[in-house]
N, C-alpha and C. Protein backbone atom coordinates (compact mmCIF):
# COMPACT_ATOMS: atom_id res chain seq x y z
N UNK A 1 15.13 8.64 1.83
CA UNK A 1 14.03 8.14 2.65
C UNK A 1 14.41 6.81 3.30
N UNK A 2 14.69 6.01 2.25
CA UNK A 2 14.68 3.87 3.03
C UNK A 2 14.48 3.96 4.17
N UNK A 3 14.76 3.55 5.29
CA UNK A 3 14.21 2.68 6.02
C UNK A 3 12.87 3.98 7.22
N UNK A 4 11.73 3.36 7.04
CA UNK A 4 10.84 4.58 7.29
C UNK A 4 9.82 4.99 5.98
N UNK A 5 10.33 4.59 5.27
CA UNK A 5 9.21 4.74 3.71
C UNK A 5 7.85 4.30 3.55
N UNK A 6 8.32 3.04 4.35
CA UNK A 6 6.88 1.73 4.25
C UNK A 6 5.99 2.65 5.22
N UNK A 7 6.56 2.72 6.07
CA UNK A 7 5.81 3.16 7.66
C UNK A 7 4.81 4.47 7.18
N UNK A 8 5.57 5.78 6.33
CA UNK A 8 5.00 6.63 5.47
C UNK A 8 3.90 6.62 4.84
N UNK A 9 4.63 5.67 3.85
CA UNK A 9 3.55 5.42 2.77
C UNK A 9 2.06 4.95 3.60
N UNK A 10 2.06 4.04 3.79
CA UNK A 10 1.14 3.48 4.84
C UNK A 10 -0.23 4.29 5.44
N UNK A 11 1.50 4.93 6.57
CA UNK A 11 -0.23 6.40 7.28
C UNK A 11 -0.54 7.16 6.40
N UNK A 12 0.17 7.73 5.13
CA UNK A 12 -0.33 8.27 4.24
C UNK A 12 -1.72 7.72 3.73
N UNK A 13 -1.36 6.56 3.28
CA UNK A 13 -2.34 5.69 3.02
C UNK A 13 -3.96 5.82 3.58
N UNK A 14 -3.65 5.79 5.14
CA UNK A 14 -4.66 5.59 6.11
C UNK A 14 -5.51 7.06 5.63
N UNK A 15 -3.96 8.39 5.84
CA UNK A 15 -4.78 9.59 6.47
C UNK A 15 -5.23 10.78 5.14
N UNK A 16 -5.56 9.30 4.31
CA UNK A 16 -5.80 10.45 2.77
C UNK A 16 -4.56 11.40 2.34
N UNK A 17 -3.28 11.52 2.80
CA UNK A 17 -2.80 12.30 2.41
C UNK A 17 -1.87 11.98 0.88
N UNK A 18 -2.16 12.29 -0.21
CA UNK A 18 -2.32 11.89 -1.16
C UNK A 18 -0.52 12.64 -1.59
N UNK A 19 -0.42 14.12 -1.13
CA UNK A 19 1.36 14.37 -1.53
C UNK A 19 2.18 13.96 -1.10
N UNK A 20 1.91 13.55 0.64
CA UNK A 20 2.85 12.63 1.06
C UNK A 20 2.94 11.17 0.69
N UNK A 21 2.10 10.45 0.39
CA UNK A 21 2.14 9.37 -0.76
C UNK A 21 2.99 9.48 -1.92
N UNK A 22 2.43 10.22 -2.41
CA UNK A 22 3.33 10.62 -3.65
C UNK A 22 4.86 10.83 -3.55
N UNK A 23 4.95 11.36 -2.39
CA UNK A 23 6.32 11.80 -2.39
C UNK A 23 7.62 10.32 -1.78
N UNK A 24 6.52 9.51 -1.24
CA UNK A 24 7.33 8.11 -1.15
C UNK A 24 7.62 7.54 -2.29
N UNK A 25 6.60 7.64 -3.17
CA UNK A 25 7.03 6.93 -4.73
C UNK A 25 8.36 7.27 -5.47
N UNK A 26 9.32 6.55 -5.79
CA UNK A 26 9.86 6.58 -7.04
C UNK A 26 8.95 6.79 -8.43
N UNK A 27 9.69 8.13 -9.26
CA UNK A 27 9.10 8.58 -10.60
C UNK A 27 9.22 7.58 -11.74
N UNK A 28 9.95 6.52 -11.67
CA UNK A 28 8.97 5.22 -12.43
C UNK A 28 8.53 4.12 -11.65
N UNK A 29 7.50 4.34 -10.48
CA UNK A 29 6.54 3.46 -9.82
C UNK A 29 5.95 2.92 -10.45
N UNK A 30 5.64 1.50 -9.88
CA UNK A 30 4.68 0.14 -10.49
C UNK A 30 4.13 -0.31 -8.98
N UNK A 31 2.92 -0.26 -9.64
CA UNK A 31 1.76 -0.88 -7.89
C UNK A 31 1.24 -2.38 -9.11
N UNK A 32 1.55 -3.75 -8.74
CA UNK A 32 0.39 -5.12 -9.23
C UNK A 32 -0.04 -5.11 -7.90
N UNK A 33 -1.32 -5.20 -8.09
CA UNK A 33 -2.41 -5.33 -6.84
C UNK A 33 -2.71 -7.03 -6.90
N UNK A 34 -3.74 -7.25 -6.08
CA UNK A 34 -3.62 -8.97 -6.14
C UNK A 34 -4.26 -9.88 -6.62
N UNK A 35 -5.02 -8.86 -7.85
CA UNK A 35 -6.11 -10.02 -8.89
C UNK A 35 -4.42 -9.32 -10.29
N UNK A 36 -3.76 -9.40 -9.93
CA UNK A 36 -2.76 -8.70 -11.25
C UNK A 36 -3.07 -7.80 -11.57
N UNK A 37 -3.80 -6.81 -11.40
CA UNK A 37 -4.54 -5.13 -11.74
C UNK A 37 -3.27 -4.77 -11.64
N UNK A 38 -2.57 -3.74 -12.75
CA UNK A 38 -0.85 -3.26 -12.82
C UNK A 38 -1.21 -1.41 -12.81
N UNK A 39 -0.81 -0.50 -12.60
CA UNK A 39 -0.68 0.48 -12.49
C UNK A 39 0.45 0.52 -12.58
N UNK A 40 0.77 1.29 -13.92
CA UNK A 40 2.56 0.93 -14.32
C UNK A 40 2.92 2.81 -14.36
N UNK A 41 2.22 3.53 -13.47
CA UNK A 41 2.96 4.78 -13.26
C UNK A 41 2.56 5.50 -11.80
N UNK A 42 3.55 6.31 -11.09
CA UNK A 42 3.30 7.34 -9.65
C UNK A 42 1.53 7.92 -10.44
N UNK A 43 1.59 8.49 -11.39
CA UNK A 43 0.37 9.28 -11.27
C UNK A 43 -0.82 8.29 -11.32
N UNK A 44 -0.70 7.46 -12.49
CA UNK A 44 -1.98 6.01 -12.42
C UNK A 44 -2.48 6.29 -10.97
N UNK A 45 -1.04 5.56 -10.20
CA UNK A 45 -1.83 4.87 -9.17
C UNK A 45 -2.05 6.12 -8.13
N UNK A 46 -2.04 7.29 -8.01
CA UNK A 46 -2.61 8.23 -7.03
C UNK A 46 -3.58 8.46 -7.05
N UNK A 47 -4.17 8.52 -8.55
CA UNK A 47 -5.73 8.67 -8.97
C UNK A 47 -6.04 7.66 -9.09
N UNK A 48 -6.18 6.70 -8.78
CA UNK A 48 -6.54 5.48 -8.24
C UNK A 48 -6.52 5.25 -7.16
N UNK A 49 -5.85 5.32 -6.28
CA UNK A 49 -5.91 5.02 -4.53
C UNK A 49 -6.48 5.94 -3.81
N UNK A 50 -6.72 7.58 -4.50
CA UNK A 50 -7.33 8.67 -4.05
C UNK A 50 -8.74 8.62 -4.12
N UNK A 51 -9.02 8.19 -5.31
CA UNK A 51 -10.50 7.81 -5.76
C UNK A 51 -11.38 6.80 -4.93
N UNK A 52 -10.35 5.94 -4.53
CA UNK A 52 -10.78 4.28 -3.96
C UNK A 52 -11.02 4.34 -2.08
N UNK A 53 -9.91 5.10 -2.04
CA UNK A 53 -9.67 4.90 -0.20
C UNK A 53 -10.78 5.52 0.12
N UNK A 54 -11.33 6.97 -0.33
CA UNK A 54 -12.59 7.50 0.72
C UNK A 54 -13.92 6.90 0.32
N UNK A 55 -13.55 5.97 -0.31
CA UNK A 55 -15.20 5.06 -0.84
C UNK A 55 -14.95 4.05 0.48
N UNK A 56 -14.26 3.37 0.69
CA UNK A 56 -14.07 2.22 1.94
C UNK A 56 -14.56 2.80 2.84
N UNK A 57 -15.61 1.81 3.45
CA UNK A 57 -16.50 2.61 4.43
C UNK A 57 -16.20 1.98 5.81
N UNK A 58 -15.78 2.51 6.55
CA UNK A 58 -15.23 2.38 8.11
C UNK A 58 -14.32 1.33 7.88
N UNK A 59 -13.06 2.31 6.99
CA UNK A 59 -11.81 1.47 6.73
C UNK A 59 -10.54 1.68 7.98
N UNK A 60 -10.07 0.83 7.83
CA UNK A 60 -8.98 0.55 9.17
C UNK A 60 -8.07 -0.35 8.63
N UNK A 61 -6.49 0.23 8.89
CA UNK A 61 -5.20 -0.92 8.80
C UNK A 61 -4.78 -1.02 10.07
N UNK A 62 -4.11 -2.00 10.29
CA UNK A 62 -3.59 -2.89 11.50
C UNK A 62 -2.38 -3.30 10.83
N UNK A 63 -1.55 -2.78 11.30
CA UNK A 63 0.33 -3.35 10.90
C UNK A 63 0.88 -4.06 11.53
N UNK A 64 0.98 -5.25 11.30
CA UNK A 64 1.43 -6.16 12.21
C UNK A 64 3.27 -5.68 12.22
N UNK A 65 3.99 -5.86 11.29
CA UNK A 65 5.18 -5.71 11.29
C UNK A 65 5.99 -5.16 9.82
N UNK A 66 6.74 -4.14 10.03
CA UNK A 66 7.17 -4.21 8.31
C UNK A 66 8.79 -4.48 8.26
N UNK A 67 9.60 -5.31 7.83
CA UNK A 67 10.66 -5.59 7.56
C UNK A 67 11.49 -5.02 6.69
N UNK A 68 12.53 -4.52 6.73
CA UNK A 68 13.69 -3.98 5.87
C UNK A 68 14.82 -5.01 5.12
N UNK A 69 15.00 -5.15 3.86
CA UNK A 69 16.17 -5.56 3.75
C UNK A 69 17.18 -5.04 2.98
N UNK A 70 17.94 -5.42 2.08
CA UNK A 70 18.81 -4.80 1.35
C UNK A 70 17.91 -4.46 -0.58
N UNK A 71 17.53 -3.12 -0.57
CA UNK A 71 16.91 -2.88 -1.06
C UNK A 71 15.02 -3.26 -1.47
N UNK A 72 14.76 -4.17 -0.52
CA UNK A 72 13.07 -4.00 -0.17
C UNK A 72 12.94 -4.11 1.43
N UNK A 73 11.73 -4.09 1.20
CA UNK A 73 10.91 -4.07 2.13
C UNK A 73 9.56 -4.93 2.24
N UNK A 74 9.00 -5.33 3.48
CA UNK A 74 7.97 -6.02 3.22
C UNK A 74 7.01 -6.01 4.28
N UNK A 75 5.58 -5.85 4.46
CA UNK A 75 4.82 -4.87 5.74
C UNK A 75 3.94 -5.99 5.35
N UNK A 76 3.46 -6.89 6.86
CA UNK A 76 2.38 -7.35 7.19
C UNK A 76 1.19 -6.61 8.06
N UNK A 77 0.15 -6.76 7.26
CA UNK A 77 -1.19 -5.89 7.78
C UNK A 77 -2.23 -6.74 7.60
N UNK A 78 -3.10 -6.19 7.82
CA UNK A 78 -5.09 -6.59 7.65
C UNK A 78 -5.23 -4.84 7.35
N UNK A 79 -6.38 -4.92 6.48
CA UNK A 79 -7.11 -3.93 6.19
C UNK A 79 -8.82 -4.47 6.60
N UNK A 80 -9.79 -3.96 7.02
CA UNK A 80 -10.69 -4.04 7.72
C UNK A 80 -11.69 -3.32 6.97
N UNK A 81 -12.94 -3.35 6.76
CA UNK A 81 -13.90 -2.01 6.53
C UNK A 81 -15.09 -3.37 6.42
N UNK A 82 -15.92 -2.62 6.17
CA UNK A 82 -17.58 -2.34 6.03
C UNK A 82 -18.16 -3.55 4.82
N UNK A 83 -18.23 -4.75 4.90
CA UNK A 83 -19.06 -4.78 3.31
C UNK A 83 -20.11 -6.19 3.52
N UNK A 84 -20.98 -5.70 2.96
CA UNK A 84 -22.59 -6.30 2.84
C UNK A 84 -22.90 -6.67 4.58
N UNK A 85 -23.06 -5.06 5.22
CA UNK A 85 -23.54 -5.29 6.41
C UNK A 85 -22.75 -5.96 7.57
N UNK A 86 -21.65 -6.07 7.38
CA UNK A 86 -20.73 -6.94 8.59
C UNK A 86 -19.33 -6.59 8.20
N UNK A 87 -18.67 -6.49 9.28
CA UNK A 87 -17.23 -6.23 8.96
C UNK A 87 -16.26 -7.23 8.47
N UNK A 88 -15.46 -6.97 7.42
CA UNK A 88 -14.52 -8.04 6.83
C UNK A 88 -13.00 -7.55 7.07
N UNK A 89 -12.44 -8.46 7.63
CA UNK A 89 -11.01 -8.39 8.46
C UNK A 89 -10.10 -9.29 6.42
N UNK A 90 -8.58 -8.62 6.48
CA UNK A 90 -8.10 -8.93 5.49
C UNK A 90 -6.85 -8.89 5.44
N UNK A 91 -6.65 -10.67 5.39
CA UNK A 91 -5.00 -10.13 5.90
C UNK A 91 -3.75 -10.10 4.56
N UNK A 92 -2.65 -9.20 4.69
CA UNK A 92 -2.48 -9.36 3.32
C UNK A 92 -0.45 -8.93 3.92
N UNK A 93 0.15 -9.00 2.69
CA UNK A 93 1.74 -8.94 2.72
C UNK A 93 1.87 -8.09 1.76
N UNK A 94 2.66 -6.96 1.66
CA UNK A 94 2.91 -6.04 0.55
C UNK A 94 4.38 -6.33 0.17
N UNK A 95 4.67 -6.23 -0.84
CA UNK A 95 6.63 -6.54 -1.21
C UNK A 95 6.67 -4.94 -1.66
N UNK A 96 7.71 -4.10 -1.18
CA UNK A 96 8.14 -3.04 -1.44
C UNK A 96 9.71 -3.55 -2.23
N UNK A 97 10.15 -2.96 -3.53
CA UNK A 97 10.92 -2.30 -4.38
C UNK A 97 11.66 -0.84 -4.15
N UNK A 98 12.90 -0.86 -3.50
CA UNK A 98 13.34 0.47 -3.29
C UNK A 98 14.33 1.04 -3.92
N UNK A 99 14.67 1.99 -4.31
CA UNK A 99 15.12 2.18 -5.41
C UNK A 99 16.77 2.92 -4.44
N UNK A 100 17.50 3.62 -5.56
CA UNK A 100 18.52 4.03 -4.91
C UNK A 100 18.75 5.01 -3.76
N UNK A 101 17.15 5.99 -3.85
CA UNK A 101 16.77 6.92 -3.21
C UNK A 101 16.15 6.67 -2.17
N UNK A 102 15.80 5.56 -2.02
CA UNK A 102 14.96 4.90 -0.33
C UNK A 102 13.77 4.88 -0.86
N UNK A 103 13.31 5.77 -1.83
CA UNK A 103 11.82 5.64 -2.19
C UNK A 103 11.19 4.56 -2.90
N UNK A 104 10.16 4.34 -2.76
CA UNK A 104 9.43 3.00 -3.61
C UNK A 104 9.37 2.89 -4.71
N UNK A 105 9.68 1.97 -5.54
CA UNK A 105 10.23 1.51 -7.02
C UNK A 105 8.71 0.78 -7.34
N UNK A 106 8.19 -0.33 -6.75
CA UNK A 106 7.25 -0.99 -7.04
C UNK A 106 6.90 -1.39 -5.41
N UNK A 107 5.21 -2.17 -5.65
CA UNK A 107 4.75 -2.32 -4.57
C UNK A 107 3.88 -3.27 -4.99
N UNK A 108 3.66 -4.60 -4.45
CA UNK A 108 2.91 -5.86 -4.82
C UNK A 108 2.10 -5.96 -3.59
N UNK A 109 0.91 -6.48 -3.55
CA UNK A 109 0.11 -6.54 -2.87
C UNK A 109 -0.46 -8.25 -3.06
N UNK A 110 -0.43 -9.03 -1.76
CA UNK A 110 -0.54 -10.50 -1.52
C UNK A 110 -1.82 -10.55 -0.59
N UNK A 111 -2.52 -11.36 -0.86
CA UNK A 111 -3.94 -11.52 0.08
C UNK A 111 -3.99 -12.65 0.70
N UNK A 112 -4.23 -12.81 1.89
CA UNK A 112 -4.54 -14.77 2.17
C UNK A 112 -6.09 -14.87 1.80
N UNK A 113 -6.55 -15.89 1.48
CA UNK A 113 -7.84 -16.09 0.99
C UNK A 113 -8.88 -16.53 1.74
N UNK A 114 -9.58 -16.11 2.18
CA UNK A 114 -10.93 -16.19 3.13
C UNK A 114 -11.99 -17.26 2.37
N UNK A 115 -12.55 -18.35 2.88
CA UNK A 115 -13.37 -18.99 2.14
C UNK A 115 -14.65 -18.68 3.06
């Protein structure tokens, strides 16, 4: 897979498609999200992101850019949706982990903080 994984995972992400997700993961995947919430396996975190994404109500990503290097990767976005009546814009940095196979090893999730 490598370079093109992030980009994958991603619209996967967007378009619910939950096998093509899966199939970006490396079979010992680790997702730390950005309060430290760890999902230390591929299956954890599918039933978890499957469960979560169609609850976000008029959710939207915006990719600013995702970068390649010698074994990671790293994708600037905002994620967008619905909450307490007004829309909340969210900008955040993901660190991708790639393993020997191009596929994702781990995936960290960074937030900037809105006051």
């Amino acid at each position: 897979m490598a370079h093109g994984v992030v980009e994958e995972f991603l619209r996967c992400l967007v378009e619910h498609d939950w096998p093509g997700l899966e199939a970006c993961l490396a079979d010992d995947f680790t997702r730390v999200g950005p309060y430290v919430d760890v999902y230390p396996s591929k299956a954890e975190y599918v039933a978890f992101i499957s469960d979560l994404m169609p609850t976000l109500p008029n959710y939207e990503m915006d990719v600013t850019r995702v970068t390649y290097g010698d074994g990671v990767a790293y994708a600037e976005l905002s994620e967008t949706m619905d909450v307490d009546g007004g829309r909340r814009r969210t900008p955040e940095c993901l660190t991708f982990d790639l393993d020997g196979d191009g596929r994702i090893a781990r995936v960290e999730v960074f937030i900037q903080r809105q006051e």
